[in-house]
Protein backbone atom coordinates (compact mmCIF):
# COMPACT_ATOMS: atom_id res chain seq x y z
CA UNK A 1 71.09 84.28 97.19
CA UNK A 2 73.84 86.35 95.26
CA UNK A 3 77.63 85.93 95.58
CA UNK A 4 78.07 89.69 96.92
CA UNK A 5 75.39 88.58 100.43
CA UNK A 6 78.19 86.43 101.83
CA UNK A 7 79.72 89.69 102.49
CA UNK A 8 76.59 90.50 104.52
CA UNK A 9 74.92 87.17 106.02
CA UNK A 10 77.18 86.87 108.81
CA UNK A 11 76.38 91.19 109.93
CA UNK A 12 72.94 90.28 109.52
CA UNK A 13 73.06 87.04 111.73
CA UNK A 14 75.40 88.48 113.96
CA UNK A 15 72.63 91.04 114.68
CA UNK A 16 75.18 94.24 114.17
CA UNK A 17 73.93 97.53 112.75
CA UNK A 18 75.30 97.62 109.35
CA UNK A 19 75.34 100.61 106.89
CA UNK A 20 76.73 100.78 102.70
CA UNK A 21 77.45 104.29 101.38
CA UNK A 22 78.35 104.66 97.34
CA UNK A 23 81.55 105.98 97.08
CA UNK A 24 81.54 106.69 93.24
CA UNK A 25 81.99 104.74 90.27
CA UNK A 26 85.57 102.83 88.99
CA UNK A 27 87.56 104.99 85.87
CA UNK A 28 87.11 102.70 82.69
CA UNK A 29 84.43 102.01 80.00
CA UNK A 30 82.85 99.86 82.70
CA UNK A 31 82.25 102.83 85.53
CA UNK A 32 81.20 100.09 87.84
CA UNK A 33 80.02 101.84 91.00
CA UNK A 34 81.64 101.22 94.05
CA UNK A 35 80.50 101.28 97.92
CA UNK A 36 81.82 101.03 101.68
CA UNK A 37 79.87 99.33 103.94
CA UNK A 38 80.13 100.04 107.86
CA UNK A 39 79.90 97.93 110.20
CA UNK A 40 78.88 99.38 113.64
CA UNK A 41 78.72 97.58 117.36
CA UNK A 42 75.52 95.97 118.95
CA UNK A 43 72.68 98.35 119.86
CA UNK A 44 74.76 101.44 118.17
CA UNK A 45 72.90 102.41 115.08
CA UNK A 46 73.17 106.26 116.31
CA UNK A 47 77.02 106.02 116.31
CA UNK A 48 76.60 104.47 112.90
CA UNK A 49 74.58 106.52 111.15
CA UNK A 50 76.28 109.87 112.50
CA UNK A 51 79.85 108.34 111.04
CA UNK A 52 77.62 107.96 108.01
CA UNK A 53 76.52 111.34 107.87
CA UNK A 54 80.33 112.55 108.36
CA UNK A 55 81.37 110.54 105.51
CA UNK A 56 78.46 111.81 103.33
CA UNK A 57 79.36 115.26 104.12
CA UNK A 58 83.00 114.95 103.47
CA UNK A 59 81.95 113.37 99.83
CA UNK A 60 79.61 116.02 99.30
CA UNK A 61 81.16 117.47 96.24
CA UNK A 62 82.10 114.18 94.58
CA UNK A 63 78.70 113.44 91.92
CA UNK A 64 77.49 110.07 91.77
CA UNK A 65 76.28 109.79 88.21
CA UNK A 66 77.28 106.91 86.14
CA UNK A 67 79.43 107.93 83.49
CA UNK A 68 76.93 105.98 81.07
CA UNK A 69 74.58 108.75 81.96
CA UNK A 70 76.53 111.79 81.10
CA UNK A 71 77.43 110.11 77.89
CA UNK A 72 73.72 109.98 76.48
CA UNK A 73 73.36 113.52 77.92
CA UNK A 74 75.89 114.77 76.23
């Protein structure tokens, strides 16, 4: 077990539809990526998924390539 599943165990026991979308990566040399995570109700994975989908959409020009990456690109 890792430190960052307590923020998931209880979802998961709980039964509830649960969904993490990256968001992008922190500013800094680190450029530590960072995510949301949704929780939905019981039995509602389609509500879920199509707030997912929204949120993707809306994010759509944002890129989500470390900035380590570019670096050795460049």
């Amino acid at each position: 077990m890792y430190a960052g599943d307590i923020m998931t165990v209880n979802v998961n026991l709980a039964g509830l539809p649960a969904l993490v979308l990256p968001c992008g990566f922190v500013g800094g040399p680190a450029g530590l990526p960072v995510g949301l995570q949704m929780i939905g109700a019981a039995f509602d994975e389609e509500k879920l998924l199509k707030v997912g989908h929204i949120f993707e959409q809306t994010l759509e020009g944002c890129s989500f390539i470390p900035p380590f990456v570019t670096n050795i690109a460049a």
